[in-house]
Protein backbone atom coordinates (compact mmCIF):
# COMPACT_ATOMS: atom_id res chain seq x y z
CA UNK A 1 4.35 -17.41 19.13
CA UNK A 2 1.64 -18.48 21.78
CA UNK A 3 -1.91 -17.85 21.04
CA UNK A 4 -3.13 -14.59 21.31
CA UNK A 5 -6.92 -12.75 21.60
CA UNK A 6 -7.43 -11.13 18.11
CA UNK A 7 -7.66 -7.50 17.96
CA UNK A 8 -10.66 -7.17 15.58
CA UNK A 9 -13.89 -8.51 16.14
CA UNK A 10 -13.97 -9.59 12.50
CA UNK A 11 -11.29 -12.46 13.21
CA UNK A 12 -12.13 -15.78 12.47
CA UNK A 13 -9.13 -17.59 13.12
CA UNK A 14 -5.89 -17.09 14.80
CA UNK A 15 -3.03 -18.50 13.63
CA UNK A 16 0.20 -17.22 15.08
CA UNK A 17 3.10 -16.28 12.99
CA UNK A 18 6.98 -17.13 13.81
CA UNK A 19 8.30 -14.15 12.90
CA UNK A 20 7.45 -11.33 14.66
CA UNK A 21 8.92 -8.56 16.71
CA UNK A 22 8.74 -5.29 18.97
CA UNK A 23 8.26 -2.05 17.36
CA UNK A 24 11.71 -0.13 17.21
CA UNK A 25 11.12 3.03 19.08
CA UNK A 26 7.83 2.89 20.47
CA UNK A 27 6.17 5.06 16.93
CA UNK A 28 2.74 5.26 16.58
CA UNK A 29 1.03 2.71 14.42
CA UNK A 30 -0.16 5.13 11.86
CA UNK A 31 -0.03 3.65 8.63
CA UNK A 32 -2.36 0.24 7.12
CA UNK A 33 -0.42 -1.30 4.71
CA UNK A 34 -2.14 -3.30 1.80
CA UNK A 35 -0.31 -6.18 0.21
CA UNK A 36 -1.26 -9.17 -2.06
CA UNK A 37 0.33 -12.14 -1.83
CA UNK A 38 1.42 -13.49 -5.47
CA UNK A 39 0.92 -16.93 -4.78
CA UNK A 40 -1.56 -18.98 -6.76
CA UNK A 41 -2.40 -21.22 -3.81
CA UNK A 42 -3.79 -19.82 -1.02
CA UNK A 43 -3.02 -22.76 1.75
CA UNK A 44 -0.09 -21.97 0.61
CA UNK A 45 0.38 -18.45 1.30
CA UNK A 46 -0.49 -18.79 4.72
CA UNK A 47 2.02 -21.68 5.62
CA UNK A 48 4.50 -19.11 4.35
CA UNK A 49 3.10 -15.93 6.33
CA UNK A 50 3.55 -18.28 10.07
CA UNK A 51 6.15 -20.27 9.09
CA UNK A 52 9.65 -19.32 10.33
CA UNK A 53 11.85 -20.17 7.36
CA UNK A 54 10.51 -17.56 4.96
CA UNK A 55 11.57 -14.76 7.47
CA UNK A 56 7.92 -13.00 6.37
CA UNK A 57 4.72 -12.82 8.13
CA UNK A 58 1.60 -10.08 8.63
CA UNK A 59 -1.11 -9.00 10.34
CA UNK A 60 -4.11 -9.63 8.83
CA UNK A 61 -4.77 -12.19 5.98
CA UNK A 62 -8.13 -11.88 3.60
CA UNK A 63 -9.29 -14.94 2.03
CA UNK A 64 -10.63 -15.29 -0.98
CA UNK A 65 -14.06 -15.92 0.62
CA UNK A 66 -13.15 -12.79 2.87
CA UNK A 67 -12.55 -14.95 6.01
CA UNK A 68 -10.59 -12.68 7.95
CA UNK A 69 -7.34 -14.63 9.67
CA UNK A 70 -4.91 -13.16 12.48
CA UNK A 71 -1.28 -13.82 12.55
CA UNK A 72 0.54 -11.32 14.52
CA UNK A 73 -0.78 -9.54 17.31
CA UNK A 74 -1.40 -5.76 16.34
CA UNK A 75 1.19 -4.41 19.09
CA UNK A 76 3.90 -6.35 17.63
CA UNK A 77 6.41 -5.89 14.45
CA UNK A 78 4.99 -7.67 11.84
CA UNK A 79 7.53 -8.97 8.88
CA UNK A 80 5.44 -7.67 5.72
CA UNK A 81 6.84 -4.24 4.15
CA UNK A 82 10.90 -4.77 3.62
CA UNK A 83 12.87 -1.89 2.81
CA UNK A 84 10.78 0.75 2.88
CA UNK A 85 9.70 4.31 3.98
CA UNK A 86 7.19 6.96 3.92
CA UNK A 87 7.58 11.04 4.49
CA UNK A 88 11.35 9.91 4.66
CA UNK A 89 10.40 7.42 7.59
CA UNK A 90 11.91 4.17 6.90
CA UNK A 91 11.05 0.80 8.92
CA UNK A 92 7.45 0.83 7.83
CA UNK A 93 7.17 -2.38 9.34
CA UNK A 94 7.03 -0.59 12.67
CA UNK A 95 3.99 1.78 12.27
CA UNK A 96 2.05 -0.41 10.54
CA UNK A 97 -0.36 -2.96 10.07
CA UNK A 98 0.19 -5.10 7.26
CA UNK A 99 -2.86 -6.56 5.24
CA UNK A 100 -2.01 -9.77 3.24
CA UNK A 101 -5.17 -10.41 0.47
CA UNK A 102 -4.98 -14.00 -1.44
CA UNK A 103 -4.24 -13.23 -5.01
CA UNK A 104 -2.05 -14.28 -7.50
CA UNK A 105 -1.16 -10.98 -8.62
CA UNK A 106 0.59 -9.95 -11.72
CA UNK A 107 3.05 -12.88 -12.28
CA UNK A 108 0.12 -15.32 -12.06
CA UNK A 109 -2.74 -13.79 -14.25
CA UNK A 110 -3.31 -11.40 -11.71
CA UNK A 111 -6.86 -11.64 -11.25
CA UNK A 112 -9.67 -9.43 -10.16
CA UNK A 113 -9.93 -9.30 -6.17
CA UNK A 114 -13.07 -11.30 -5.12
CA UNK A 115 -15.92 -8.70 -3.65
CA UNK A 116 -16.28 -10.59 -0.54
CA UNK A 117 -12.22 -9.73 0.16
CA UNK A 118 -13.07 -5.80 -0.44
CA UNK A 119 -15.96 -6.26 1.73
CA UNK A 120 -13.75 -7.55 4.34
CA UNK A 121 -11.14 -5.22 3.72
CA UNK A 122 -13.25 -2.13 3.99
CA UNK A 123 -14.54 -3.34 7.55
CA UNK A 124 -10.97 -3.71 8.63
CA UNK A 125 -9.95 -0.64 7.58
CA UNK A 126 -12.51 0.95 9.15
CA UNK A 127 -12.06 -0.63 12.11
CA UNK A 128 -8.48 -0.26 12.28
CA UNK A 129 -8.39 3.37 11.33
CA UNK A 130 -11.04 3.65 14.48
CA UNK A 131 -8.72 2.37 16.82
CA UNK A 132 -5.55 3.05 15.48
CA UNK A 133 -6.56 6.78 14.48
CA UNK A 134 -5.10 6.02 11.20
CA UNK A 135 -5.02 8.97 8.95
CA UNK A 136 -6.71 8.35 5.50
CA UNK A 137 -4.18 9.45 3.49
CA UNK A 138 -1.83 6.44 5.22
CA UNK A 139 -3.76 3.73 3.77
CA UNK A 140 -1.23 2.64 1.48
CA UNK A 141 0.06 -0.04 -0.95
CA UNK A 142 3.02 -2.12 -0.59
CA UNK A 143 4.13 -0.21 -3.99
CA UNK A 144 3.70 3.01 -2.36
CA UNK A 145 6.01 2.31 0.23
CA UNK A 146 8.78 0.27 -1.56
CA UNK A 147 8.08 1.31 -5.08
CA UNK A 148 11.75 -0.50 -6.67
CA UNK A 149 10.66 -3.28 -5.50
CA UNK A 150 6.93 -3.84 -5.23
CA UNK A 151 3.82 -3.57 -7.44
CA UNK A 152 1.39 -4.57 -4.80
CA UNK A 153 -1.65 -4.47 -4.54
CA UNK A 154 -1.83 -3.23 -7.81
CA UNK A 155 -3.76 -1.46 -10.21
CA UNK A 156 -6.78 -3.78 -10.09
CA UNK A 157 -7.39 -2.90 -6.61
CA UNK A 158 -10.49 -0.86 -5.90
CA UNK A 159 -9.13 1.90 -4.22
CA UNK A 160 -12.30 4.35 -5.23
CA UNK A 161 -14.63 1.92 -3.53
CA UNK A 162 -12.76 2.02 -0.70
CA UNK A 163 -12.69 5.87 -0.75
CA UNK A 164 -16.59 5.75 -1.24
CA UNK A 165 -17.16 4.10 1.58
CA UNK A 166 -15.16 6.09 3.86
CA UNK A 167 -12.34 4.89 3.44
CA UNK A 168 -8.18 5.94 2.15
CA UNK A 169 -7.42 8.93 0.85
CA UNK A 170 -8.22 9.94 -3.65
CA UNK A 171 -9.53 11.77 -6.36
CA UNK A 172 -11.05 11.10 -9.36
CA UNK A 173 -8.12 10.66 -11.57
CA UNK A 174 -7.81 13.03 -14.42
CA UNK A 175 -9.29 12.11 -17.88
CA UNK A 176 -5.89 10.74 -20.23
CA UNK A 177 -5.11 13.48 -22.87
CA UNK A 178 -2.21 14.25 -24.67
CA UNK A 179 -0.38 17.23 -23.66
CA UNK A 180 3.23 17.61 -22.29
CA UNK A 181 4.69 14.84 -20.32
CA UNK A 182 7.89 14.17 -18.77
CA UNK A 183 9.48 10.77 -19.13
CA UNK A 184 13.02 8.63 -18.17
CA UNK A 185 15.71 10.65 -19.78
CA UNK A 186 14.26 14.14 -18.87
CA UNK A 187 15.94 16.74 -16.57
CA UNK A 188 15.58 19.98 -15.83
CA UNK A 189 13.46 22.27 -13.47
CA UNK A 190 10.14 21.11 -14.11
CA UNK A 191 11.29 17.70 -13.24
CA UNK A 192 12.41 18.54 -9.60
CA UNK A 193 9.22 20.24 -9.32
CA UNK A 194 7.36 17.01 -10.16
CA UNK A 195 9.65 15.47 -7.49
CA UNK A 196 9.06 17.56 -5.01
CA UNK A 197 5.12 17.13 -5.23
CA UNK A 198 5.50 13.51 -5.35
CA UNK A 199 8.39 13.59 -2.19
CA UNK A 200 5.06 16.05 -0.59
CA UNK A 201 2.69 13.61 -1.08
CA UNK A 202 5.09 10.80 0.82
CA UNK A 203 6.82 9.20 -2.04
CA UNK A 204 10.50 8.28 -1.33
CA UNK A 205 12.33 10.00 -4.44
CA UNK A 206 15.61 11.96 -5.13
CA UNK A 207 14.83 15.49 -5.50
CA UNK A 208 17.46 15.89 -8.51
CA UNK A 209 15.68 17.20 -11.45
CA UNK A 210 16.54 14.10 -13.41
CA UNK A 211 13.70 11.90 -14.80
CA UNK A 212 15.89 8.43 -14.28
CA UNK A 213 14.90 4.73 -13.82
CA UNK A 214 13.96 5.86 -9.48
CA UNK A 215 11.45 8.31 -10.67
CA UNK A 216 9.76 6.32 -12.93
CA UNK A 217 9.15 3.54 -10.86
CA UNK A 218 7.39 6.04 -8.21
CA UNK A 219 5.61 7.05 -11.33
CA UNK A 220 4.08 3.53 -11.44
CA UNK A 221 3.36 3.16 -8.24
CA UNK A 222 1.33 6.09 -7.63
CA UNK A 223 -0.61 5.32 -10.90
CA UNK A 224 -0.77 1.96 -9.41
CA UNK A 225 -2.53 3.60 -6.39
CA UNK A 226 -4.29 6.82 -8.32
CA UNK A 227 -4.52 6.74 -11.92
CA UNK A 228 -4.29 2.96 -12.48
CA UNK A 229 -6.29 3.55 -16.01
CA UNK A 230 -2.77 3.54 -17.53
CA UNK A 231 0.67 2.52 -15.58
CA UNK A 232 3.44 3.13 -17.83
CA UNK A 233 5.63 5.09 -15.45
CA UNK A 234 5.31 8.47 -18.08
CA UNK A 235 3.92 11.71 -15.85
CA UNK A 236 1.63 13.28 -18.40
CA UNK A 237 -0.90 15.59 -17.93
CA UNK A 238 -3.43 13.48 -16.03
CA UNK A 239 -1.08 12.13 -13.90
CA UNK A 240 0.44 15.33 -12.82
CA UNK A 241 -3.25 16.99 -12.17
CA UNK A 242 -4.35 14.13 -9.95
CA UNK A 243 -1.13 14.60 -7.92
CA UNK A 244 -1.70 17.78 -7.92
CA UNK A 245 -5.42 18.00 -6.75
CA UNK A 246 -4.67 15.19 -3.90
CA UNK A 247 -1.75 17.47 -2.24
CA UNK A 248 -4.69 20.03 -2.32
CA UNK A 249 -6.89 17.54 -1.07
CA UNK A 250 -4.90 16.74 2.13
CA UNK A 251 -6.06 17.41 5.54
CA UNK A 252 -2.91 20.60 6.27
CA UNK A 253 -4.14 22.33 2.79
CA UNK A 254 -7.86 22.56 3.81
């Protein structure tokens, strides 16, 4: 790629990524999509994010001082989200803008994200949602998006900051209890209604009534996202009543 103007004034640094592409279909860019990148090193993340052998690449990359680098111009396809899909939309990679943010994540001690990164992120965010017109509730994790296959950013992510300073789309996550709860193994009617909120909300699941491997791993990743107090892929009572009160919470049920 040839060097480009950044799109956000908060740019430090340009570096252009190899892989990159057109959007399929001319889509609105409508959805920010948060990743880490589960390396320990950071140099090293971002020789793999611009070079062309790893067949990956992003946006937007947050240090872990909260330098803010660019690697793909914003009009272009980005190589960040896989498989994935949203409201049934697959080929996130098209509508989006992918965040990379330096962390090891969860098969490296996955460590706290560095305030200066979440200070960085928020004025992204709100500077992309400005421009964009990005809808809160489409500030999303990698996990939300590709759930089988991706736990990123995680639970450690501070999601309720963001959402206290204007940004995303949350609740306050229901107080744990005991109480029914539906795990893998379950079926029945209450199950496909628990699918159906979750399919609402965006998730990609099967509508089947059957509680199987797919439906737990949304499970996680929306606790990832909104109840990250406890990820164990079980819908109890809390998590069920957060799901709940953010479906009541978005903009067509006001």
């Amino acid at each position: 790629m040839e060097p480009f103007s950044p799109d956000c004034d908060l740019v430090s640094a340009v570096h252009p990524a190899a892989n990159f592409n057109d959007r399929v279909d001319g889509g609105p860019i409508d959805v920010l999509l948060l990743h880490y990148t589960g390396m320990e090193d950071e140099d090293a993340a971002i020789k793999r994010l611009t070079i062309a052998e790893s067949s990956v690449s992003c946006h937007y990359f947050v240090k872990l001082d909260g330098t803010l680098l660019q690697f793909v111009p914003e009009d272009k396809r980005a190589w960040h989200a896989g498989i994935s899909a949203w409201h049934g939309v697959p080929d996130i990679n098209s509508r989006s803008i992918g965040v990379e943010i330096a962390n090891s994540g969860h098969d490296f001690g996955y460590p706290e994200f560095a305030a200066p990164q979440i200070e960085t992120i928020k004025a992204l965010a709100i500077d992309c949602g400005r421009r964009r017109h990005i809808p809160a509730e489409r500030i999303l994790a990698h996990s939300d998006v590709a759930p089988s296959r991706k736990q990123d950013p995680g639970e450690k992510f501070p999601w309720a900051e963001l959402f206290r300073a204007g940004i995303g789309h949350y609740v306050e996550p229901a107080p744990i209890t005991g109480g029914r709860f539906f795990q893998r193994g379950d079926a029945g009617a209450p199950i496909e209604a628990y699918q159906s909120m979750l399919a609402l909300y965006g998730y990609s699941v099967e509508i089947d009534g059957l509680f199987g491997i797919a439906t737990e791993q949304v499970t996680k990743a929306f606790q990832r996202h909104f109840r990250p107090a406890l990820v164990d892929g079980i819908a109890d009572s809390s998590t069920i009543d957060t799901l709940h009160r953010l479906l009541q919470a978005l903009p067509k049920y006001r």
